[in-house]
C-alpha atoms as a PDB file:
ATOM      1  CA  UNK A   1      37.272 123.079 130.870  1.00  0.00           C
ATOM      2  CA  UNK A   2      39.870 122.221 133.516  1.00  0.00           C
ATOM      3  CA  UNK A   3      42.721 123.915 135.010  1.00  0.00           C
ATOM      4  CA  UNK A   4      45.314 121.517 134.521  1.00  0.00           C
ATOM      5  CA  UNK A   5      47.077 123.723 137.312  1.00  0.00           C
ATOM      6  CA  UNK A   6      44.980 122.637 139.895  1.00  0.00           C
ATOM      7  CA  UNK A   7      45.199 118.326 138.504  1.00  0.00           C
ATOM      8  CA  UNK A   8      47.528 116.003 140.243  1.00  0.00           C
ATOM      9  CA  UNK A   9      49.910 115.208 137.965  1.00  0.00           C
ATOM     10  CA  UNK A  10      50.040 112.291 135.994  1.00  0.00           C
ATOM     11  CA  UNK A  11      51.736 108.800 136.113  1.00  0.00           C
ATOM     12  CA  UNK A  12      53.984 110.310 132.596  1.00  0.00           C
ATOM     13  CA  UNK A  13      54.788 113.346 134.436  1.00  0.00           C
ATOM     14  CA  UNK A  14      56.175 111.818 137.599  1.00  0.00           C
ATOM     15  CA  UNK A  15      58.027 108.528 135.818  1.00  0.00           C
ATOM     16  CA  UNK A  16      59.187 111.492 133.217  1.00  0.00           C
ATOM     17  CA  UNK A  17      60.921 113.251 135.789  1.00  0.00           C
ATOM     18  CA  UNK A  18      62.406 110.417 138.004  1.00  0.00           C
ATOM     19  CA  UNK A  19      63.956 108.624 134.985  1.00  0.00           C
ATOM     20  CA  UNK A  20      65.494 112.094 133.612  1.00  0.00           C
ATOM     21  CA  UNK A  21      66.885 112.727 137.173  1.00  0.00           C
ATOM     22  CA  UNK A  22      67.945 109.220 137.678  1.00  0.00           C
ATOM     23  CA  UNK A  23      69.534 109.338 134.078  1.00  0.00           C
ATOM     24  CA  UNK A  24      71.425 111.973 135.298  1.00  0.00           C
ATOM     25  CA  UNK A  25      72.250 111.545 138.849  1.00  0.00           C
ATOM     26  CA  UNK A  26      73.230 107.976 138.537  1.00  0.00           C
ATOM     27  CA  UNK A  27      72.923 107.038 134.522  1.00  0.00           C
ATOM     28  CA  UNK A  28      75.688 104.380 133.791  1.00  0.00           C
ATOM     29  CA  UNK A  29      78.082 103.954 136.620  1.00  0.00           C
ATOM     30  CA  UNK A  30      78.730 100.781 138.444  1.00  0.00           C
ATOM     31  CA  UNK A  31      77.688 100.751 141.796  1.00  0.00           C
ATOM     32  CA  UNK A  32      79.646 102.106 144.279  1.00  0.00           C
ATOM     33  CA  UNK A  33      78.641 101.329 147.772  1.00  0.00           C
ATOM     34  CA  UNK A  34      80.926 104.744 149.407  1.00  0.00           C
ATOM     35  CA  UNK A  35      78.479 106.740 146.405  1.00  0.00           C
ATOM     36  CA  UNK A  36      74.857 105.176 147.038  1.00  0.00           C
ATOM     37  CA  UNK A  37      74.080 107.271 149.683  1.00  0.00           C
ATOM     38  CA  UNK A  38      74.907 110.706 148.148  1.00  0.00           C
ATOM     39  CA  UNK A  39      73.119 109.138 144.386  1.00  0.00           C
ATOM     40  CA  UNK A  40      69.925 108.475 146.605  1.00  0.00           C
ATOM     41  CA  UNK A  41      69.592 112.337 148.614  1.00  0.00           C
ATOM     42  CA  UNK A  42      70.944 114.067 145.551  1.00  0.00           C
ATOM     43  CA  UNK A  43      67.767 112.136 143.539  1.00  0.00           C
ATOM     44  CA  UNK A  44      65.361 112.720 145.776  1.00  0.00           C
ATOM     45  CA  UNK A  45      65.513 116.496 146.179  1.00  0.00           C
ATOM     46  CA  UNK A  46      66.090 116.826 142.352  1.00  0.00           C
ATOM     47  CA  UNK A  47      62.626 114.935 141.812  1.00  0.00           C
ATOM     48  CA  UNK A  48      61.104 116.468 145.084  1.00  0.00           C
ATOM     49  CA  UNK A  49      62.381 119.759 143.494  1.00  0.00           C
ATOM     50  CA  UNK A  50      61.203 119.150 140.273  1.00  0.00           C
ATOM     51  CA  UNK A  51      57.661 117.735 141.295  1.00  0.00           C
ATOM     52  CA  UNK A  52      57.256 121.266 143.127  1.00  0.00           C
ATOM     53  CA  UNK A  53      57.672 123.171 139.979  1.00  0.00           C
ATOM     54  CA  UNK A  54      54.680 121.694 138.002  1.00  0.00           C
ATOM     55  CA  UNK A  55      53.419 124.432 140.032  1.00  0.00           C
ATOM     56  CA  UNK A  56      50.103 122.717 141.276  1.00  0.00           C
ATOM     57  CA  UNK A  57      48.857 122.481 144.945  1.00  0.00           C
ATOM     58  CA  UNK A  58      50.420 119.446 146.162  1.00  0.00           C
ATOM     59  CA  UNK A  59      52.634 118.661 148.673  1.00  0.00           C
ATOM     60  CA  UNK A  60      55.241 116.182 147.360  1.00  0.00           C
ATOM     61  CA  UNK A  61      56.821 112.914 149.800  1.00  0.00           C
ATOM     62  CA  UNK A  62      59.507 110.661 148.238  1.00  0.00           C
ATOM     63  CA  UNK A  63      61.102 107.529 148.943  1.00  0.00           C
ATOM     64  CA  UNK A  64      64.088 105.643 147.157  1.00  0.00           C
ATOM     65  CA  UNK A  65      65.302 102.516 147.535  1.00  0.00           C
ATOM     66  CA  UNK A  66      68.476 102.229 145.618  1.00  0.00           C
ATOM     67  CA  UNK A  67      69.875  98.856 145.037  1.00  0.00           C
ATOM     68  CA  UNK A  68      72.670  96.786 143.188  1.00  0.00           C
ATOM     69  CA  UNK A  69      71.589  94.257 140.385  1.00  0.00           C
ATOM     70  CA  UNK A  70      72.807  91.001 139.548  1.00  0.00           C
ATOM     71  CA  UNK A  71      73.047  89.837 143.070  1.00  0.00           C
ATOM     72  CA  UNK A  72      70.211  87.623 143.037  1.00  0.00           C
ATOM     73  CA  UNK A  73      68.560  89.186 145.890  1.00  0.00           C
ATOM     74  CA  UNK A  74      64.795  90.002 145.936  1.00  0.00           C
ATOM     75  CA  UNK A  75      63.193  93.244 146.609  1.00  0.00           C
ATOM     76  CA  UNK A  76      59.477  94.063 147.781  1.00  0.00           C
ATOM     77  CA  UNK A  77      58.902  97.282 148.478  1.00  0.00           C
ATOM     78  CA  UNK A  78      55.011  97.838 150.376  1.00  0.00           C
ATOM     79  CA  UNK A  79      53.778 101.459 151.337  1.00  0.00           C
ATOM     80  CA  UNK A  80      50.168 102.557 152.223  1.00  0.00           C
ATOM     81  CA  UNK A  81      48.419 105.660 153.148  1.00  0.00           C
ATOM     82  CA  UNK A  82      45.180 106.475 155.258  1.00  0.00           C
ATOM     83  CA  UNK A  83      44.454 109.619 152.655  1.00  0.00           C
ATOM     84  CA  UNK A  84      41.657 111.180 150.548  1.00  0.00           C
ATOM     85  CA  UNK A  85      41.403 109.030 147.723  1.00  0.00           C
ATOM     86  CA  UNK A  86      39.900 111.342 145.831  1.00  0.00           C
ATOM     87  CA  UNK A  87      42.571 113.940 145.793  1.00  0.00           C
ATOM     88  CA  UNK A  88      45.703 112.391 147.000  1.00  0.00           C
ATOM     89  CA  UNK A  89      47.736 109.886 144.665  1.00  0.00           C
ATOM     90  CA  UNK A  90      50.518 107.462 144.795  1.00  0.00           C
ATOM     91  CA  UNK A  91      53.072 106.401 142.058  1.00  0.00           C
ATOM     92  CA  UNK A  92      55.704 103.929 141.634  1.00  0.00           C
ATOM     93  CA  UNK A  93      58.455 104.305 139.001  1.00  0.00           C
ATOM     94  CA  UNK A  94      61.541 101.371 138.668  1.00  0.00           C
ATOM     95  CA  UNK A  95      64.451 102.657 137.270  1.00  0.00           C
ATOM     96  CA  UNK A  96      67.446  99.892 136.316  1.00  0.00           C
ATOM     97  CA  UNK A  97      70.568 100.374 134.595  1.00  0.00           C
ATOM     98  CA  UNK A  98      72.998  97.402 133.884  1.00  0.00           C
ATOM     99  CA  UNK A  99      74.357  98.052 137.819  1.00  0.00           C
ATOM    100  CA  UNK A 100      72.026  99.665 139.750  1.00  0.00           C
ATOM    101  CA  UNK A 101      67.855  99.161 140.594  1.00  0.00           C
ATOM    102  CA  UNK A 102      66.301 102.152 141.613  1.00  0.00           C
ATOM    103  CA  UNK A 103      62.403 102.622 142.976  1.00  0.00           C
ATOM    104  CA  UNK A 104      61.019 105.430 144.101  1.00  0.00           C
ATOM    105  CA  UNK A 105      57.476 106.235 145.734  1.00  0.00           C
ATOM    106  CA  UNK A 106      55.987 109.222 145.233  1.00  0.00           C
ATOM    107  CA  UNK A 107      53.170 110.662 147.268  1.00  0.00           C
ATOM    108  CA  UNK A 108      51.617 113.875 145.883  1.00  0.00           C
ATOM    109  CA  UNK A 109      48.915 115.052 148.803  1.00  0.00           C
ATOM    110  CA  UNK A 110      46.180 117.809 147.566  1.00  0.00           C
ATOM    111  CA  UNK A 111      46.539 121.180 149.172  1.00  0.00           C
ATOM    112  CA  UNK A 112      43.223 122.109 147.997  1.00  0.00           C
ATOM    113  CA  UNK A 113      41.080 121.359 151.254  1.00  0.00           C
ATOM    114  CA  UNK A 114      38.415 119.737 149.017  1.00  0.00           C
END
């Protein structure tokens, strides 16, 4: 059997707790430009925060681009890593509420010297 304590987590954990965060932090507001930048560093150290208390050996980076919809503008958003790809792991969660697009890149890099 394995230790789930020792697993990366998984894609449901880390889109679990970026949407509850982001539901939180910014949920339904219109966008306010004077407000993005205090929504974005108040998310990330909530999920960075949050992604440290699974409790597992990992070492947690985050990145968040926060954005306003309807503007017709486009978005890309490219990251890569030169990792283990055996014990490291990358996800991507999009969050959108009627105002606001939010994406955020997490990088969750194994402690376990493996």
């Amino acid at each position: 059997m394995v230790d789930r304590s020792l697993l990366p987590p998984s894609f449901e954990e880390v889109s679990g707790i970026c949407k509850e965060v982001l539901d939180d932090v910014i949920g339904q507001k219109p966008y306010q430009h004077a407000e993005v930048v205090k929504w974005n560093q108040t998310a990330v150290e909530k999920i960075t925060e949050k992604l440290a208390g699974l409790g597992r050996p990992y070492k947690y980076c985050l990145c968040c681009v926060v954005m306003q919809t309807g503007l017709g503008a486009g978005l890309n958003v490219s990251s890569t890593c030169y990792w283990d790809k055996n014990t490291d792991h990358t996800f991507a969660y999009r969050w959108e509420s009627r105002a606001v697009i939010a994406v955020c890149n997490v990088y969750a890099i194994s402690m376990s010297g493996k």
